[in-house]
PDB file of N, CA and C in Angstrom:
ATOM      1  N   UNK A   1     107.316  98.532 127.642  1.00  0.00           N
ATOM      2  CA  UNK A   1     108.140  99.116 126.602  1.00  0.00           C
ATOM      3  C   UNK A   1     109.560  98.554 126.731  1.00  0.00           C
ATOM      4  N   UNK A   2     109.755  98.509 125.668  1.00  0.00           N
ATOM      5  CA  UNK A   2     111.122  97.315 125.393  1.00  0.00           C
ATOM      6  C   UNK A   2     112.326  99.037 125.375  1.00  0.00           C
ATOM      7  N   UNK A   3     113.769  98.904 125.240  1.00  0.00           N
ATOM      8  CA  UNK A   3     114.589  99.498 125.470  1.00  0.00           C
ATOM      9  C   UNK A   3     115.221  99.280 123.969  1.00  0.00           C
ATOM     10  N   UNK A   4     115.979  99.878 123.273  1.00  0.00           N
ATOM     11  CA  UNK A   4     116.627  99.724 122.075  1.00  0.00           C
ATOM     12  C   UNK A   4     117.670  98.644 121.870  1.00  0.00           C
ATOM     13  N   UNK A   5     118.351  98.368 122.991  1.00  0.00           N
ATOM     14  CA  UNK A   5     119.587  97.521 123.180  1.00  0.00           C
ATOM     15  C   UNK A   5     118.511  95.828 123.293  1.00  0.00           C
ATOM     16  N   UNK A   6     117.125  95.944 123.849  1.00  0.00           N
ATOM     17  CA  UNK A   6     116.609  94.720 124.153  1.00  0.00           C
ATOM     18  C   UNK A   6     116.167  94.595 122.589  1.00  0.00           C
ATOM     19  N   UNK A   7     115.848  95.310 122.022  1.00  0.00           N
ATOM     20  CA  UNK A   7     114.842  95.044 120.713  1.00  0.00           C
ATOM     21  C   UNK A   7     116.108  94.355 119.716  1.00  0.00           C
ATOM     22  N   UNK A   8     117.564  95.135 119.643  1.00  0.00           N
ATOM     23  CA  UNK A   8     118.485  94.536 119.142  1.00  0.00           C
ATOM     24  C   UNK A   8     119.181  93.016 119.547  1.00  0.00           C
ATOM     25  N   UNK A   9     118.584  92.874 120.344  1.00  0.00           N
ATOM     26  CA  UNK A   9     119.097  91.372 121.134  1.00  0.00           C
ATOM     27  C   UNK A   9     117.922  90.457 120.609  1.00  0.00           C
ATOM     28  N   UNK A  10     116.988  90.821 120.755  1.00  0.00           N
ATOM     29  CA  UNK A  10     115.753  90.042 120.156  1.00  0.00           C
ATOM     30  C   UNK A  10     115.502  90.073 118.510  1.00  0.00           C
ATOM     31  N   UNK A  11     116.289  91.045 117.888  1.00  0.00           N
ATOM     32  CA  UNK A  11     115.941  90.995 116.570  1.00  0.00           C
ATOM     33  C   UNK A  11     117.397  89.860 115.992  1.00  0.00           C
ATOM     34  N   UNK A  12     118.123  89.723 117.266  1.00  0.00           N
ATOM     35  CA  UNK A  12     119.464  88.744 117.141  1.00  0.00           C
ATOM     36  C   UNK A  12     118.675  87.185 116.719  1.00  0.00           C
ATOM     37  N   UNK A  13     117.893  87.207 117.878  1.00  0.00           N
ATOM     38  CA  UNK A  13     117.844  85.832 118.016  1.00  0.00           C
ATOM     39  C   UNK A  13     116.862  85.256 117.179  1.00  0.00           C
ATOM     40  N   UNK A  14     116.058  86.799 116.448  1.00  0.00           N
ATOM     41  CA  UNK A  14     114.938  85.971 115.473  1.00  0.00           C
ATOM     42  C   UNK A  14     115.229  85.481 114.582  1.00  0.00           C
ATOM     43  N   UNK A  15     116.694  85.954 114.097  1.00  0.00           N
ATOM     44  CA  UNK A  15     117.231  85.243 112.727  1.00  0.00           C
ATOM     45  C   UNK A  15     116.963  83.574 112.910  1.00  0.00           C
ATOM     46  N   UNK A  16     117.282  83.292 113.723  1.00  0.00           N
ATOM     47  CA  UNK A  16     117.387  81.813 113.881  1.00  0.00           C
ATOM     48  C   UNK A  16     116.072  80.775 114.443  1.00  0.00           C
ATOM     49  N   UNK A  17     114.998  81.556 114.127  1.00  0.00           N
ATOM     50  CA  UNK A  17     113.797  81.000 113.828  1.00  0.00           C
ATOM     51  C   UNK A  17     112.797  81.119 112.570  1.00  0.00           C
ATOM     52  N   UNK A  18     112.090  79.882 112.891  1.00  0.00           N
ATOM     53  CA  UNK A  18     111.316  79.861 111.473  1.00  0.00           C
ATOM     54  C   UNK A  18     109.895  80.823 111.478  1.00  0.00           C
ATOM     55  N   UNK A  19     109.641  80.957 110.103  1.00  0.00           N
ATOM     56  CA  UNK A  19     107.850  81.989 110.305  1.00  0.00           C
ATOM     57  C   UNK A  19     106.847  81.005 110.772  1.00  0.00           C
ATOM     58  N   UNK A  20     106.286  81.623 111.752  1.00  0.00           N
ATOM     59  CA  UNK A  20     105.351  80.644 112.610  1.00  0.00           C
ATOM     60  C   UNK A  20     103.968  80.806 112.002  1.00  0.00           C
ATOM     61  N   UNK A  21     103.379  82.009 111.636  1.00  0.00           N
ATOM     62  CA  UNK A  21     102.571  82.841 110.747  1.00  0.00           C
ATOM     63  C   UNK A  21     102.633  83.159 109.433  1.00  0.00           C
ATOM     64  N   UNK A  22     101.517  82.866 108.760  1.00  0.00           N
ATOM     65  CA  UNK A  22     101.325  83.645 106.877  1.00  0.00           C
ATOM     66  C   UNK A  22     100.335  84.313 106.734  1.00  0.00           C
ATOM     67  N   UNK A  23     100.607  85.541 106.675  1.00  0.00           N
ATOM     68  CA  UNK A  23      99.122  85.936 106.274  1.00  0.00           C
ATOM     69  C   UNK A  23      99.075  86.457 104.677  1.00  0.00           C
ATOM     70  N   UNK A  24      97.945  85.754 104.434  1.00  0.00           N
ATOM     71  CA  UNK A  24      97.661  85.515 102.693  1.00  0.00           C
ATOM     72  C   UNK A  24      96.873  86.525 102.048  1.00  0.00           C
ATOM     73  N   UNK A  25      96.130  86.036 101.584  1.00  0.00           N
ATOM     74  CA  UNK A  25      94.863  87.368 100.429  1.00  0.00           C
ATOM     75  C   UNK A  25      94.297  87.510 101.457  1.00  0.00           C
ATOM     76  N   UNK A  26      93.433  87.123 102.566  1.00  0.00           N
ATOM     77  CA  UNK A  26      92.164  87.516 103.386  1.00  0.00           C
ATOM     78  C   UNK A  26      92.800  88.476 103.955  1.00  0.00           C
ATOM     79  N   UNK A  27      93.962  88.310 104.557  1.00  0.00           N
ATOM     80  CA  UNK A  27      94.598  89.909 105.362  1.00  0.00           C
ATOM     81  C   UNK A  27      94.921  89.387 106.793  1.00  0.00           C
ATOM     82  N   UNK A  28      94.550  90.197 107.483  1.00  0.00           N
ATOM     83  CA  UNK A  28      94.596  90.007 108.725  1.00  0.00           C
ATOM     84  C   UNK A  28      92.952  89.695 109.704  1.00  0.00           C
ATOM     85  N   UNK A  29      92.819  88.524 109.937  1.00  0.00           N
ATOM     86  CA  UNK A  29      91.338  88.006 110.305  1.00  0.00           C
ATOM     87  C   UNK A  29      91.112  87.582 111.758  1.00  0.00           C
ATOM     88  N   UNK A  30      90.278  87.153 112.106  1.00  0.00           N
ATOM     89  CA  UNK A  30      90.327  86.662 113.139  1.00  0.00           C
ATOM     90  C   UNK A  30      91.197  85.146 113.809  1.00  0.00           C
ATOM     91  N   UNK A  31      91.169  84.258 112.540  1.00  0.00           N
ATOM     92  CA  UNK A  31      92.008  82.786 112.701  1.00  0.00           C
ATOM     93  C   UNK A  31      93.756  83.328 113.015  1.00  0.00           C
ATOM     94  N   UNK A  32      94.092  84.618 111.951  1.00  0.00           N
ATOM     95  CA  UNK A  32      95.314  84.980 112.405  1.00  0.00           C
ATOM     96  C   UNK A  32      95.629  85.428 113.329  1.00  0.00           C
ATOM     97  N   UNK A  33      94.915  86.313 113.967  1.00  0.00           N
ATOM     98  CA  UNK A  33      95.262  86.909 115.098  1.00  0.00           C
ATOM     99  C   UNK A  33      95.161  85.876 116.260  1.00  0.00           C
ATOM    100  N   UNK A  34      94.335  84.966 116.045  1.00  0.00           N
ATOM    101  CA  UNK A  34      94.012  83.948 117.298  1.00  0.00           C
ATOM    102  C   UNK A  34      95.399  82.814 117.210  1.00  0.00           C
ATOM    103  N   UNK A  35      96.393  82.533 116.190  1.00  0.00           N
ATOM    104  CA  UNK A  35      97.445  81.987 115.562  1.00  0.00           C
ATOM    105  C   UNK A  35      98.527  83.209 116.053  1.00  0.00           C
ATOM    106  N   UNK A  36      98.500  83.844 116.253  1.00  0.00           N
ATOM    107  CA  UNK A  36      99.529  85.003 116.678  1.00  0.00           C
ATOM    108  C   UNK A  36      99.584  84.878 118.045  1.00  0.00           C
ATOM    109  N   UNK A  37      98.489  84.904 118.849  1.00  0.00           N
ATOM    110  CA  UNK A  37      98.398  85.414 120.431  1.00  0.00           C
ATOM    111  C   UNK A  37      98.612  83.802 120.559  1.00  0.00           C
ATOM    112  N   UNK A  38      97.742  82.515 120.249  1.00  0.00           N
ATOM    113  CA  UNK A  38      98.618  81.597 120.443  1.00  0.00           C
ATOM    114  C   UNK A  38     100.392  81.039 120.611  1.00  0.00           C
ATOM    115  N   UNK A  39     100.770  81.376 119.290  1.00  0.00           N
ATOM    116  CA  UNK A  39     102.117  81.516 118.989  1.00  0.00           C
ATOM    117  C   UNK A  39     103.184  82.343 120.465  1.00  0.00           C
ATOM    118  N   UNK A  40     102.496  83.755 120.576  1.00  0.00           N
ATOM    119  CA  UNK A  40     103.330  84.361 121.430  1.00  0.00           C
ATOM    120  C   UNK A  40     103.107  83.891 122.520  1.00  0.00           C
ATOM    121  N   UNK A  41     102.119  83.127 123.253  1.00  0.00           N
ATOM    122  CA  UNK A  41     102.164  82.364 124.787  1.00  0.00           C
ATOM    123  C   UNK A  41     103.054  81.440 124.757  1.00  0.00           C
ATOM    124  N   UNK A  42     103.066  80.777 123.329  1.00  0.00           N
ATOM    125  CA  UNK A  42     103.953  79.499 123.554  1.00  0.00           C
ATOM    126  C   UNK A  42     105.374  80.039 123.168  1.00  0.00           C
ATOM    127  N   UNK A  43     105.822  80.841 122.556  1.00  0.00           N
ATOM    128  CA  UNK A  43     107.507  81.201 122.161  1.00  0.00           C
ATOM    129  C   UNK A  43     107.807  82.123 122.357  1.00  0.00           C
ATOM    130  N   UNK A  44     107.341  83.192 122.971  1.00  0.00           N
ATOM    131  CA  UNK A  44     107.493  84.809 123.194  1.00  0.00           C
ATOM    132  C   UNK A  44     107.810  85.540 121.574  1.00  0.00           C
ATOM    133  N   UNK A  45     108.582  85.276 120.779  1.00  0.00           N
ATOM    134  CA  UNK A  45     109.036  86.060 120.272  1.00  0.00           C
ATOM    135  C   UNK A  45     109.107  84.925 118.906  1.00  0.00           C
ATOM    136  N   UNK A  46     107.894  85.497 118.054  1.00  0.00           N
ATOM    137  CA  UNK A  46     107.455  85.084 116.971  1.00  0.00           C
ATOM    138  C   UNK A  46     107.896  85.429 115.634  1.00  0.00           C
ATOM    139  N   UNK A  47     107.959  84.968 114.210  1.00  0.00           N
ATOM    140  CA  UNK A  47     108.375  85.614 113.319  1.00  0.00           C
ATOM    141  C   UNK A  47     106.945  85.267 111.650  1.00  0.00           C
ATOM    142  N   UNK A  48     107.003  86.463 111.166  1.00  0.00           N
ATOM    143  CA  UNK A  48     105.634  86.340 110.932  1.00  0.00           C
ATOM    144  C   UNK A  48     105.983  86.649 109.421  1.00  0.00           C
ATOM    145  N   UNK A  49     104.958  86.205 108.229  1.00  0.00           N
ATOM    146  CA  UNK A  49     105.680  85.989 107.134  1.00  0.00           C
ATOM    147  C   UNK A  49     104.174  86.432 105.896  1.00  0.00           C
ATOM    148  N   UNK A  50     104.500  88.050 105.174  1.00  0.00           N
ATOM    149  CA  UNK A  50     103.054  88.116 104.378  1.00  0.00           C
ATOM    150  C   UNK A  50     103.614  88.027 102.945  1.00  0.00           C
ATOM    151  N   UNK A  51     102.459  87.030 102.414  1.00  0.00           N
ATOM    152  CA  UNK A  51     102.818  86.757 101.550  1.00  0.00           C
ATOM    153  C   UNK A  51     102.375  87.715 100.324  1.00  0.00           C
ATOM    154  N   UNK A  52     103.238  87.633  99.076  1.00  0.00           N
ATOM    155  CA  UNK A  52     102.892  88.342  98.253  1.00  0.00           C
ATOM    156  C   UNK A  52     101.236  88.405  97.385  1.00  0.00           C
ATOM    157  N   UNK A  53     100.349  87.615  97.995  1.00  0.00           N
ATOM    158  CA  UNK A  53      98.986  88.000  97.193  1.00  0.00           C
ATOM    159  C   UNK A  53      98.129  88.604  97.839  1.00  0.00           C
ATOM    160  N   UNK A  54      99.038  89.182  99.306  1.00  0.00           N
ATOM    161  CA  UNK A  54      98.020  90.072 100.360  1.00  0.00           C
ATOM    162  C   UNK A  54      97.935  91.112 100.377  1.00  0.00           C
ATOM    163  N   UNK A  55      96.729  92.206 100.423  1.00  0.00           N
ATOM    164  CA  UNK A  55      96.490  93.541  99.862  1.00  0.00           C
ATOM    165  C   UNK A  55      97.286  94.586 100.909  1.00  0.00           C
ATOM    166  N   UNK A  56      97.433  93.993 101.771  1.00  0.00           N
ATOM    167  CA  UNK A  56      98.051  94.940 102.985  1.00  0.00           C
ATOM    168  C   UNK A  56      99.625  94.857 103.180  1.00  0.00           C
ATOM    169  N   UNK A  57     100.191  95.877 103.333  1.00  0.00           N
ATOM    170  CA  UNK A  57     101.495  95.745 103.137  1.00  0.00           C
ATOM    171  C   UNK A  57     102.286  95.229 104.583  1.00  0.00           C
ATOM    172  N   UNK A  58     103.432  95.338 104.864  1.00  0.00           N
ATOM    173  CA  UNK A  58     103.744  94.203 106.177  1.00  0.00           C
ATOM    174  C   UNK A  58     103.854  95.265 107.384  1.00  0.00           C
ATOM    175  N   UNK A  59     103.855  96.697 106.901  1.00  0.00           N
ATOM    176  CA  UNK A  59     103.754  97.874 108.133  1.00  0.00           C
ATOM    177  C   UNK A  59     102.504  97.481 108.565  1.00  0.00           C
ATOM    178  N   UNK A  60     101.676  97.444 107.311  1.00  0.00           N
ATOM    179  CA  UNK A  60      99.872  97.438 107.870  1.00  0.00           C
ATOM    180  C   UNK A  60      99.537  96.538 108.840  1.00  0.00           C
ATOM    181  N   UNK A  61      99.577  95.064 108.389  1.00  0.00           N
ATOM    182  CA  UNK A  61      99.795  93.850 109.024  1.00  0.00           C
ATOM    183  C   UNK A  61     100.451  93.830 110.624  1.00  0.00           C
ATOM    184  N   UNK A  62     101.875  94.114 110.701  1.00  0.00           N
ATOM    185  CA  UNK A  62     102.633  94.748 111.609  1.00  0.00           C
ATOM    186  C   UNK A  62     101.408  95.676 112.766  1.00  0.00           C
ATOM    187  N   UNK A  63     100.920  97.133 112.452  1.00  0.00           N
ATOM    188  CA  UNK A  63     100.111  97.580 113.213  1.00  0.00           C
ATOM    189  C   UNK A  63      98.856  97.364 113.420  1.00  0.00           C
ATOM    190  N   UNK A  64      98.306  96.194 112.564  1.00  0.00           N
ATOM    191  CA  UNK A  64      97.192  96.275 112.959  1.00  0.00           C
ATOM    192  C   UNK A  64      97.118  94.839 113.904  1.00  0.00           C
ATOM    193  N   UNK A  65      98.058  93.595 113.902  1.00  0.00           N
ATOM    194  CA  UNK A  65      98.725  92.413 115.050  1.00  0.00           C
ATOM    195  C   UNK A  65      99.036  93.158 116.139  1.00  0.00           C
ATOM    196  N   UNK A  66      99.764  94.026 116.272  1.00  0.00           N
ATOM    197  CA  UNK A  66     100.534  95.288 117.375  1.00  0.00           C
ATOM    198  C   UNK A  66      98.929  95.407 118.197  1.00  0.00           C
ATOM    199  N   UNK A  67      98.249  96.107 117.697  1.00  0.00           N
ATOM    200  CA  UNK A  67      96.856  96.517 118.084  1.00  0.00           C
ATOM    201  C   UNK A  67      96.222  95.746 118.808  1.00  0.00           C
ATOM    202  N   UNK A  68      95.743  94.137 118.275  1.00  0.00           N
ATOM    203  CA  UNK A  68      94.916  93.555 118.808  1.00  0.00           C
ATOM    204  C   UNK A  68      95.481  92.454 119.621  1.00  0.00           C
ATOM    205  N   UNK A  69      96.881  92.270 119.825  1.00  0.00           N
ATOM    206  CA  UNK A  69      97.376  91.578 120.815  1.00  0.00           C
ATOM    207  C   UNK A  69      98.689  91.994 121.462  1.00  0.00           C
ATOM    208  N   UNK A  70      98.893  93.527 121.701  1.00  0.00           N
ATOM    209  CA  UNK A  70      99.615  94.300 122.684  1.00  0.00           C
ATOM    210  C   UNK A  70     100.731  94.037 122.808  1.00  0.00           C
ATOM    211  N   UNK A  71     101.748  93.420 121.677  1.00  0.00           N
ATOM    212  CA  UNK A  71     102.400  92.752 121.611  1.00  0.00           C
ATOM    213  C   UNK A  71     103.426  93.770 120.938  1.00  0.00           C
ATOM    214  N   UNK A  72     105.217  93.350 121.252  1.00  0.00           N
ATOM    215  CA  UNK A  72     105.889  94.527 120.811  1.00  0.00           C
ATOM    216  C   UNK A  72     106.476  94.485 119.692  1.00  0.00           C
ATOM    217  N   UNK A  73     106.433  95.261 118.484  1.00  0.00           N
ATOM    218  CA  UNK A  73     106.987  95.057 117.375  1.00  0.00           C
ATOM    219  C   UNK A  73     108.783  95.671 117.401  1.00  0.00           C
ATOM    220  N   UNK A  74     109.206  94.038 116.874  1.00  0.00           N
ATOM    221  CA  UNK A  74     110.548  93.924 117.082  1.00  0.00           C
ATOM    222  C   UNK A  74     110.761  94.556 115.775  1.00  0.00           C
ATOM    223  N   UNK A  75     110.921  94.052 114.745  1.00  0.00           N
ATOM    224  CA  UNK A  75     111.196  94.628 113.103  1.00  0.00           C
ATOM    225  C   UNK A  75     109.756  94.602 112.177  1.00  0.00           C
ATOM    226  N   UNK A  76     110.142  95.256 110.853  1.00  0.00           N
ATOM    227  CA  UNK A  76     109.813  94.802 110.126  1.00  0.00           C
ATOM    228  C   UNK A  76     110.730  94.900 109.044  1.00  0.00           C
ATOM    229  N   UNK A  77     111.089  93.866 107.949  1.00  0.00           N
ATOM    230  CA  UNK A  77     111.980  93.997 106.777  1.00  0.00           C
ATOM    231  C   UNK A  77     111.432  93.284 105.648  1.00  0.00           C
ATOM    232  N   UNK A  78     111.035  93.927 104.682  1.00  0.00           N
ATOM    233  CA  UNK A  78     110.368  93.230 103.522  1.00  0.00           C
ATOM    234  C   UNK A  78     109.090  92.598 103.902  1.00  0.00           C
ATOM    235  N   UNK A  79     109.091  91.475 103.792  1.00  0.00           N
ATOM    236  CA  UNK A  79     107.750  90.899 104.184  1.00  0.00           C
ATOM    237  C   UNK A  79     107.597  89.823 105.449  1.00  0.00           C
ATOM    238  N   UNK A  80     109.163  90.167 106.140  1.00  0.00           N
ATOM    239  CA  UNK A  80     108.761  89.587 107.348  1.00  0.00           C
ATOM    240  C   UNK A  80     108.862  90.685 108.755  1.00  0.00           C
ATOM    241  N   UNK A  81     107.826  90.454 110.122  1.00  0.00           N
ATOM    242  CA  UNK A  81     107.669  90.757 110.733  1.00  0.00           C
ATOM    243  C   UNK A  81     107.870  90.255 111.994  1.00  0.00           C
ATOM    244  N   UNK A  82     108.437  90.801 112.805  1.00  0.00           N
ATOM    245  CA  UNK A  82     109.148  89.828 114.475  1.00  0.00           C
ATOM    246  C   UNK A  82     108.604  90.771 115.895  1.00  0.00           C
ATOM    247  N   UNK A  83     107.448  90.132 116.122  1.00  0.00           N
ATOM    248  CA  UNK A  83     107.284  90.483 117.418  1.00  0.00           C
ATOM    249  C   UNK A  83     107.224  89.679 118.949  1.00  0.00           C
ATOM    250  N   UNK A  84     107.070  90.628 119.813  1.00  0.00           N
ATOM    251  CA  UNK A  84     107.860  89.835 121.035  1.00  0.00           C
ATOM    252  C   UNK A  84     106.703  90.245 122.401  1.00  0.00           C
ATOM    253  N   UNK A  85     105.906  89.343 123.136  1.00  0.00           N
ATOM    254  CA  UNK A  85     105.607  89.553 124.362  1.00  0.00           C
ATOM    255  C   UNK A  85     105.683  88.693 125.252  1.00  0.00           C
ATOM    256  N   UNK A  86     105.898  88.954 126.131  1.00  0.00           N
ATOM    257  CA  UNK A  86     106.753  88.319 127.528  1.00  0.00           C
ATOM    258  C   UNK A  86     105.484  87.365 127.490  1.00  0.00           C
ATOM    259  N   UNK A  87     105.864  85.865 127.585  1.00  0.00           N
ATOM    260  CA  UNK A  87     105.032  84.942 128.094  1.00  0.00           C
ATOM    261  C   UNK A  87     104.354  84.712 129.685  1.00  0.00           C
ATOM    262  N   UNK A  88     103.417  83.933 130.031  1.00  0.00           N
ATOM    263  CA  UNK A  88     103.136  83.749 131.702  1.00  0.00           C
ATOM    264  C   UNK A  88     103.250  82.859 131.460  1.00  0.00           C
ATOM    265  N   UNK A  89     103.893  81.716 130.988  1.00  0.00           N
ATOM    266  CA  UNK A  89     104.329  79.967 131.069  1.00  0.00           C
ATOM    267  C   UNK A  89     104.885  79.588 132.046  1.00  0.00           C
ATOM    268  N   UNK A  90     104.453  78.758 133.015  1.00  0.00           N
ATOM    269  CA  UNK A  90     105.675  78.429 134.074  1.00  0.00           C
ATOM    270  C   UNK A  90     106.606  77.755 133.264  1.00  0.00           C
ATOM    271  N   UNK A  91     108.088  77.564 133.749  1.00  0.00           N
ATOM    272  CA  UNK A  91     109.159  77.342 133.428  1.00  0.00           C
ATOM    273  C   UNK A  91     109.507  77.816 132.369  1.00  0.00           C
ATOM    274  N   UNK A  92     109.166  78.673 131.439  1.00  0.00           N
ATOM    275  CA  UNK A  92     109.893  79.114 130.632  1.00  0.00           C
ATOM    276  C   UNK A  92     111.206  79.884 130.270  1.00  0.00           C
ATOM    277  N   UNK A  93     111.933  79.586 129.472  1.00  0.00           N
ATOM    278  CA  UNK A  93     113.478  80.522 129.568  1.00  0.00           C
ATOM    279  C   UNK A  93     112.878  81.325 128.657  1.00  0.00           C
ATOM    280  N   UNK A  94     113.144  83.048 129.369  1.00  0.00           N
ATOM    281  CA  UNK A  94     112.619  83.914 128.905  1.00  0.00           C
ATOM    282  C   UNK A  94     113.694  84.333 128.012  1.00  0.00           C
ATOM    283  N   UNK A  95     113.420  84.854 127.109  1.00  0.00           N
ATOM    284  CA  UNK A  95     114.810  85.943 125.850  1.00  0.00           C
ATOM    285  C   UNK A  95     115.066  86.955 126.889  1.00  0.00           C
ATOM    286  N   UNK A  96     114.214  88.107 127.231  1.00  0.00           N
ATOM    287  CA  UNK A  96     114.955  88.940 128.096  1.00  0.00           C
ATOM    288  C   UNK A  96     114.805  88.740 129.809  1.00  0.00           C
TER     289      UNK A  96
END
């Protein structure tokens, strides 16, 4: 569990990355979620992007990614979503 002051430091630094993730009409599937848990080994702290022809709204999306890869939800605002789990990469510079 992340602390309020860490989630605000991390929702700092997501501005300045691109959406690594889209999730489209199918929703949330298995290729995405396997594109998510990828994503977060390699950058910790991902930014995720649903597009407008998807039936699920970006809370939904948001908890149901949260769910299947334990991962901490930094924001959500409109239709983008920023979550964050600590990588096991050697050498990596960690955000927190």
């Amino acid at each position: 569990m992340i602390t309020t002051k860490e989630r605000a430091t991390l929702r700092g630094f997501a501005n300045n990355i691109p959406d690594l993730v889209f999730v489209g009409k199918e929703g949330v599937n298995e290729n995405v979620i396997k594109q998510v848990v990828d994503n977060l080994q390699a950058h910790e702290l991902i930014k995720i992007k649903v597009q407008q022809n998807c039936s699920l709204t970006a809370y939904e999306v948001c908890n149901l990614l949260v769910d299947s890869t334990q991962a901490e939800p930094i924001s959500v605002v409109g239709s983008k979503i920023v979550l964050y789990k600590k990588t096991t990469k050697k050498g990596f510079k960690h955000y927190l």
